[in-house]
C-alpha atoms as a PDB file:
ATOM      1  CA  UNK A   1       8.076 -47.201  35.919  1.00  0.00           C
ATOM      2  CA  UNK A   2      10.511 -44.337  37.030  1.00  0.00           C
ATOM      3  CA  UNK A   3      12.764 -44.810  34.264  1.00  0.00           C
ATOM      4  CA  UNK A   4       9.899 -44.198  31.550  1.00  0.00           C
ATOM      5  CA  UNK A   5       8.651 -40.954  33.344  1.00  0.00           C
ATOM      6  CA  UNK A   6      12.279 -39.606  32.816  1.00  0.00           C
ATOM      7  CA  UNK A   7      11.885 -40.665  29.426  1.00  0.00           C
ATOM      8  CA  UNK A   8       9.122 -39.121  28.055  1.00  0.00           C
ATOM      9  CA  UNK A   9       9.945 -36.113  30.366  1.00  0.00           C
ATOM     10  CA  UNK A  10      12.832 -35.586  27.773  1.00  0.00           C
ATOM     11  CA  UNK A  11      11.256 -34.407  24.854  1.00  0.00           C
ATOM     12  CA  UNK A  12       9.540 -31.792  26.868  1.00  0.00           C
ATOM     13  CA  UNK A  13      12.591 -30.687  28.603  1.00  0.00           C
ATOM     14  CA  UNK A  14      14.631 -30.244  25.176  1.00  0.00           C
ATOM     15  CA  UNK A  15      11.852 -28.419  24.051  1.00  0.00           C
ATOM     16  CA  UNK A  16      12.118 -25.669  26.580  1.00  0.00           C
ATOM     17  CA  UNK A  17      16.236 -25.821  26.406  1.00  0.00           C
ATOM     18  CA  UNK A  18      15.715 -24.740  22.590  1.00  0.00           C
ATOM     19  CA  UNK A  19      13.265 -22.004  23.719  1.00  0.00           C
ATOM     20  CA  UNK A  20      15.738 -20.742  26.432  1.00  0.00           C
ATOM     21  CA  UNK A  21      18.710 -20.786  23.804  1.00  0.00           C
ATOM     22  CA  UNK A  22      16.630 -18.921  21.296  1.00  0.00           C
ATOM     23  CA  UNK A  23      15.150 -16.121  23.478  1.00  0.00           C
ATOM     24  CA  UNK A  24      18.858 -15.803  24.877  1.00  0.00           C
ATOM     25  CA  UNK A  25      20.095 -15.376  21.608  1.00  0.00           C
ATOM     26  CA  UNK A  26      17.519 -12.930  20.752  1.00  0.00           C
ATOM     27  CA  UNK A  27      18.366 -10.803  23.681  1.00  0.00           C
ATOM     28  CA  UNK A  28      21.567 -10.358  23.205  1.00  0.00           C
ATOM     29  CA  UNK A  29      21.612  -9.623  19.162  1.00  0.00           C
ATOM     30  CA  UNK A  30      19.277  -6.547  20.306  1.00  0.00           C
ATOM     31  CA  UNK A  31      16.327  -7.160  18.599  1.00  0.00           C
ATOM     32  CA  UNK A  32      14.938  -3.682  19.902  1.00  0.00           C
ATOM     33  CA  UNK A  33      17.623  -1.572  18.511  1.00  0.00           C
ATOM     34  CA  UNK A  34      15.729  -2.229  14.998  1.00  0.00           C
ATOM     35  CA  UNK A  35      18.197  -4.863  13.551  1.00  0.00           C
ATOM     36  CA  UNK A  36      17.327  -7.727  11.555  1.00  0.00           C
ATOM     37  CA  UNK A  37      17.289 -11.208  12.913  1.00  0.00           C
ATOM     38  CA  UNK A  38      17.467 -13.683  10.718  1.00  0.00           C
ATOM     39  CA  UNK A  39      15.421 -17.122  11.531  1.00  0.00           C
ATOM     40  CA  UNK A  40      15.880 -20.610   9.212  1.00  0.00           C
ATOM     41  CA  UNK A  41      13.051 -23.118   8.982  1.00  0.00           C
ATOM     42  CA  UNK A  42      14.686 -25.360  11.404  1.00  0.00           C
ATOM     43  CA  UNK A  43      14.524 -23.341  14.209  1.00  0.00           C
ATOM     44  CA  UNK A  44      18.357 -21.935  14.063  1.00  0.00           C
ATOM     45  CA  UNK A  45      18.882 -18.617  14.950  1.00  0.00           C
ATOM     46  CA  UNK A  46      21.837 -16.725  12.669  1.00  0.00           C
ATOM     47  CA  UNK A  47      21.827 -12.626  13.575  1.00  0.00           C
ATOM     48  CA  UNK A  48      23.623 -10.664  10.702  1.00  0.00           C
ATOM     49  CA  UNK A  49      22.563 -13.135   8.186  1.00  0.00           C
ATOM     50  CA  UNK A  50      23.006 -11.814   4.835  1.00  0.00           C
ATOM     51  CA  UNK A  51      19.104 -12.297   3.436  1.00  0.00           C
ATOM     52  CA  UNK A  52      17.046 -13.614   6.396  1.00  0.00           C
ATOM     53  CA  UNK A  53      13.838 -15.058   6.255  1.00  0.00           C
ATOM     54  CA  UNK A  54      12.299 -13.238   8.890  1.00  0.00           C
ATOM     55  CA  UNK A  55      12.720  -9.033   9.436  1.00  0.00           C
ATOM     56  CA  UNK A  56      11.101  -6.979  12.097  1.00  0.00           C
ATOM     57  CA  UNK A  57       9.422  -3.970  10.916  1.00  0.00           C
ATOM     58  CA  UNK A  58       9.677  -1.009  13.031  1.00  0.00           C
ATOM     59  CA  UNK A  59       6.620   0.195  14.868  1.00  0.00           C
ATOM     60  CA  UNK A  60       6.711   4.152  13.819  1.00  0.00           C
ATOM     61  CA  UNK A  61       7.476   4.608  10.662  1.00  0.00           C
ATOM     62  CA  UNK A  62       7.622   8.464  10.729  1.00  0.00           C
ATOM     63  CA  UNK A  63       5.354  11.088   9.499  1.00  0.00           C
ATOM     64  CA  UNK A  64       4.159  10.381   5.792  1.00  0.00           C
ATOM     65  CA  UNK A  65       5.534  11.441   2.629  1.00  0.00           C
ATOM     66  CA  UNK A  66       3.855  14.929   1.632  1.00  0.00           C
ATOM     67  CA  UNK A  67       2.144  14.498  -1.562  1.00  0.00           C
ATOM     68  CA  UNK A  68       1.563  18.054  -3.440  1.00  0.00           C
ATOM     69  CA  UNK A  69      -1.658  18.008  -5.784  1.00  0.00           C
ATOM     70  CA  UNK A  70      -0.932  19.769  -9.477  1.00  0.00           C
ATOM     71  CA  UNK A  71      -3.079  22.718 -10.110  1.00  0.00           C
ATOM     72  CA  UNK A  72      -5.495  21.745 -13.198  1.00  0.00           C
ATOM     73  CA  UNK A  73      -3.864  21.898 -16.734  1.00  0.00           C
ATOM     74  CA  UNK A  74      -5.755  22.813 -19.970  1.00  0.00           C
ATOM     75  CA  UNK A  75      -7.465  19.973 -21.235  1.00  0.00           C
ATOM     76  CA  UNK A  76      -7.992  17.779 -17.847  1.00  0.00           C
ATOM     77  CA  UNK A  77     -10.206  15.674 -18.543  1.00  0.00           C
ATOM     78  CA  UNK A  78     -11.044  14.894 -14.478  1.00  0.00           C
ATOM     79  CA  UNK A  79      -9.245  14.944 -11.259  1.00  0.00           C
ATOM     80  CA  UNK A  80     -10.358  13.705  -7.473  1.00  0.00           C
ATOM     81  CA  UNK A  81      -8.684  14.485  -4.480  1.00  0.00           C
ATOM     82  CA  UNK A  82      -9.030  13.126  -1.375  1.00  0.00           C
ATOM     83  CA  UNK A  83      -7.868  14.216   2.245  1.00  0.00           C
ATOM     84  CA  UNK A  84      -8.372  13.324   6.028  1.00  0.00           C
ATOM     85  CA  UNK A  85     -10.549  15.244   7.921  1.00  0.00           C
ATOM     86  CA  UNK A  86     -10.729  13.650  10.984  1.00  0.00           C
ATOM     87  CA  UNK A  87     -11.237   9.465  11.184  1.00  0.00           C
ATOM     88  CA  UNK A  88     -12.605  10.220   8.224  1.00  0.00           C
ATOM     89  CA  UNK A  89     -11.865  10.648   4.041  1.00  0.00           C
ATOM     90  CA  UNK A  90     -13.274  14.052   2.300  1.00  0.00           C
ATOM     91  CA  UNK A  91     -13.346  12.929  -1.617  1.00  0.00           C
ATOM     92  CA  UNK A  92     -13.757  15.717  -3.964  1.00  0.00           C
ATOM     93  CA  UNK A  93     -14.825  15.436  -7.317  1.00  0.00           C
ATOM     94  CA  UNK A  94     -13.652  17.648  -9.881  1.00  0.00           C
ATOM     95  CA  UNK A  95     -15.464  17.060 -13.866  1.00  0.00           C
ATOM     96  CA  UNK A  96     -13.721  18.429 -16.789  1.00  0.00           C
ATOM     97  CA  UNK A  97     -13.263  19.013 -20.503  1.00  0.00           C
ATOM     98  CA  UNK A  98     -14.801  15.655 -22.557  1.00  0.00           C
ATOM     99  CA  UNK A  99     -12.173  13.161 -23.839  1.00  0.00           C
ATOM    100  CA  UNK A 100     -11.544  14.306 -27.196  1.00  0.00           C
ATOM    101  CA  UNK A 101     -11.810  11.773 -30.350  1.00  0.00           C
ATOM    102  CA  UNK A 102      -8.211  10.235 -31.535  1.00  0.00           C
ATOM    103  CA  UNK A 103      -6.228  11.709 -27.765  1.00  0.00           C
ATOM    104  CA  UNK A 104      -4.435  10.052 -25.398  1.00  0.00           C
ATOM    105  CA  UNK A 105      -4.113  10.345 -22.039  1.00  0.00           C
ATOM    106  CA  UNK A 106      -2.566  10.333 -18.682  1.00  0.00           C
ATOM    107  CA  UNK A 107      -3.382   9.375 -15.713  1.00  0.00           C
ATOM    108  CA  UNK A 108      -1.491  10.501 -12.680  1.00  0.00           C
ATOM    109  CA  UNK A 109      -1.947   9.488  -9.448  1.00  0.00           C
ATOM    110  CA  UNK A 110      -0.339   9.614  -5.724  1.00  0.00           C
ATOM    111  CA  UNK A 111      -0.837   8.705  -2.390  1.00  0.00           C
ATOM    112  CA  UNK A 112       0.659   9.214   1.383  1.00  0.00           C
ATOM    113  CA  UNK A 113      -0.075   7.717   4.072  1.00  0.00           C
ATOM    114  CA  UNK A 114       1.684   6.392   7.431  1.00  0.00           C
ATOM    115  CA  UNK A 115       2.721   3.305   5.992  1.00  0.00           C
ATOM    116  CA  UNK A 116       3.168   2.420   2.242  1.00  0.00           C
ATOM    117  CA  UNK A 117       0.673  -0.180   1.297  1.00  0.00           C
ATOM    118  CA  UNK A 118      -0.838  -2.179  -1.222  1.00  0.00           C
ATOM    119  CA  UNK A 119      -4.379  -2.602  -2.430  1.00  0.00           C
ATOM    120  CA  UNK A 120      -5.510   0.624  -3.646  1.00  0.00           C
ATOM    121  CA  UNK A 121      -6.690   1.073  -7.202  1.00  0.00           C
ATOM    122  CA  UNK A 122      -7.985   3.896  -9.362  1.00  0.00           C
ATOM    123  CA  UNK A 123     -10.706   3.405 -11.925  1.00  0.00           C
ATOM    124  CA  UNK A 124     -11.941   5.437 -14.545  1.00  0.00           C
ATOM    125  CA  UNK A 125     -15.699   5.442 -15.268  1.00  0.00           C
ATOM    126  CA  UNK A 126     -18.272   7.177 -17.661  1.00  0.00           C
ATOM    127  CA  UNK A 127     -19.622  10.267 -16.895  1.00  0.00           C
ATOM    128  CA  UNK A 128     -22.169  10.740 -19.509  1.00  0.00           C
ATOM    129  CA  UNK A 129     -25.750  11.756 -17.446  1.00  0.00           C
ATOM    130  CA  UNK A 130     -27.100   9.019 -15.231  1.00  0.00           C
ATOM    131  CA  UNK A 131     -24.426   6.801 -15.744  1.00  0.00           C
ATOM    132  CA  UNK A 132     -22.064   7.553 -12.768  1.00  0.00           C
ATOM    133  CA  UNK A 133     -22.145   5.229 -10.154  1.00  0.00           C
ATOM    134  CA  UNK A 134     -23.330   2.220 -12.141  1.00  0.00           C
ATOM    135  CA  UNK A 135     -21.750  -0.558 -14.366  1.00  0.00           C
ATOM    136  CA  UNK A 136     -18.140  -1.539 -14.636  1.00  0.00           C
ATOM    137  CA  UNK A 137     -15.063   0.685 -14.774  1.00  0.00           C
ATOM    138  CA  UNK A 138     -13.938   1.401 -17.890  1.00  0.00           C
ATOM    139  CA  UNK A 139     -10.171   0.845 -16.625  1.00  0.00           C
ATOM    140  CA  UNK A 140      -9.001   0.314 -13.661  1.00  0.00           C
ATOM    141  CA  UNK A 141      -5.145  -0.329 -12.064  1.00  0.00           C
ATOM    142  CA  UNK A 142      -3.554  -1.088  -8.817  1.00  0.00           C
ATOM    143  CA  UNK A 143      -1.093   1.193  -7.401  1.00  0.00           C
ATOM    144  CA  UNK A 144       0.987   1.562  -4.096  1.00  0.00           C
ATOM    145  CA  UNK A 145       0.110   4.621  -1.488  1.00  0.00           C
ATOM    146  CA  UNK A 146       3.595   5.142  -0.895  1.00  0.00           C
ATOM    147  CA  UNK A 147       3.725   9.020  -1.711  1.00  0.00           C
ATOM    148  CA  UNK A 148       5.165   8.663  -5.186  1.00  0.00           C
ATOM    149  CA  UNK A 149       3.750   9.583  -8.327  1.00  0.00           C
ATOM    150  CA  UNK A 150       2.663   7.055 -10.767  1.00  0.00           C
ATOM    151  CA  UNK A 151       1.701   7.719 -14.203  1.00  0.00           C
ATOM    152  CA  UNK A 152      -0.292   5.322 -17.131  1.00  0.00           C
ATOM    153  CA  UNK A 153       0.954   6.280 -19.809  1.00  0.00           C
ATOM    154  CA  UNK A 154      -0.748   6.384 -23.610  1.00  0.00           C
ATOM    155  CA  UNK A 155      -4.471   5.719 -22.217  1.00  0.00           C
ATOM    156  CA  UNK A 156      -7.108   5.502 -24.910  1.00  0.00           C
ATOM    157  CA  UNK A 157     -10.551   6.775 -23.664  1.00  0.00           C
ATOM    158  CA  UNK A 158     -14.229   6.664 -25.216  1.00  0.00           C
ATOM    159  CA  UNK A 159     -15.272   9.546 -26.115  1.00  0.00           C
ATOM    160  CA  UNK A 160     -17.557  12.013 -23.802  1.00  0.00           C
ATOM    161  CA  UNK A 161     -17.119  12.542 -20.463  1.00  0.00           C
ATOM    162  CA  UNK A 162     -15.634  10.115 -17.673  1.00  0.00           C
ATOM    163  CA  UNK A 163     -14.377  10.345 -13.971  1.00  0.00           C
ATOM    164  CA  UNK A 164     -11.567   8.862 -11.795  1.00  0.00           C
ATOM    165  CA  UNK A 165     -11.996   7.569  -8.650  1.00  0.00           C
ATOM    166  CA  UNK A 166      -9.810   5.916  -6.150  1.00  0.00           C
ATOM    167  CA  UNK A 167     -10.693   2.712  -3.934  1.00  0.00           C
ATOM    168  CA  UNK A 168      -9.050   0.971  -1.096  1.00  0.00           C
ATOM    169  CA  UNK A 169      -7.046   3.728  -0.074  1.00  0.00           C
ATOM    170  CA  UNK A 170      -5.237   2.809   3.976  1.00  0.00           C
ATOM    171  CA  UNK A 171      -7.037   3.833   6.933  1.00  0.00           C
ATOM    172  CA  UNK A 172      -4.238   6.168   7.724  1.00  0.00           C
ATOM    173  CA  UNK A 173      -4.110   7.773   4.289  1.00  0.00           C
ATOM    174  CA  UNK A 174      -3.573  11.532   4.671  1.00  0.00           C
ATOM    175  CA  UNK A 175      -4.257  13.070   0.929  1.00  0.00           C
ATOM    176  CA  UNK A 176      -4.342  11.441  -2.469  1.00  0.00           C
ATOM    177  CA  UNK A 177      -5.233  12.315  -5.402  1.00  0.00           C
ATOM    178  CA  UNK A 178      -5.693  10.921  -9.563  1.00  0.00           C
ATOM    179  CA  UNK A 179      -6.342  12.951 -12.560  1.00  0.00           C
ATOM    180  CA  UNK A 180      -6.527  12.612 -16.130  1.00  0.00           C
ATOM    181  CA  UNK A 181      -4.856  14.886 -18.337  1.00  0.00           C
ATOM    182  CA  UNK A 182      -3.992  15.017 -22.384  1.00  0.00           C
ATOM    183  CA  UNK A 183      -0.316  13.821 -23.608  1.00  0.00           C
END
């Protein structure tokens, strides 16, 4: 009976060796001098390794990128911008000149905030009386709040007037803005 206590003991105990050999080995590659430590899927540790599964992300990133909004342009066909104030987002509408027949367009658009994410979008909507607010976008694209500017290039618009708007901006998001402008 003593002899199969020791043996299932064993599994248990080479379990916890592992753990001890892996937290030792983390400790001394310096995981909080902001290295990389890579980790393979069977439980070996390699530090240095040249593309490792695994990275730690540092905890402050730094102060955001500083995004600059243009001034309007002749011809802007709408702009918002949006900044912090507070926990909270002010979003500013601006309307401007109706999309003229046969143009095409621009549309610029930047974001900053603490960390670059994913998952915000801008979409363009009508603008004609009573129609803002309801129904689908009329285009719509993804971009990254990473302080860059990106632009969509050779953008074919009904007629009339429309607005931009931006969704899913980051909680931390400091200023961001889209416009539409002629090419």
């Amino acid at each position: 009976m003593r002899l199969r206590r020791v043996v299932e003991a064993r599994p248990a105990l080479l379990a916890v060796s592992v753990g001890l050999a892996v937290l030792s080995v983390l400790g001394s590659a310096g995981c909080t001098a902001g290295g990389t430590l890579g980790v393979s899927p069977t439980g070996g540790v390699s530090a240095g390794s040249a593309t490792p599964e695994v990275s730690l992300t540092r905890i402050d990133p730094g102060p955001p990128p500083v995004v600059t909004v243009p001034p309007p342009a002749a011809g802007e066909v709408a702009r918002v911008v949006v900044t912090k104030q507070g926990s909270a987002k002010a979003f500013r509408n601006v309307p401007g000149v109706p999309v003229a027949e046969g143009r095409t367009y621009t549309v610029e658009v930047a974001c900053a905030a603490g960390r670059a994410t994913e998952g915000s979008s801008y979409a363009v909507y009508d603008a004609a009386p009573g129609t803002w607010g309801h129904g689908e976008p009329l285009y719509s694209r993804p971009f990254v709040c990473d302080g860059a500017v990106q632009r969509t290039v050779h953008l074919g618009l009904p007629v009339g007037r429309v607005q931009i708007d931006v969704r899913g901006l980051p909680a931390d998001a400091v200023t961001a803005y889209a416009l539409i402008r002629p090419e």
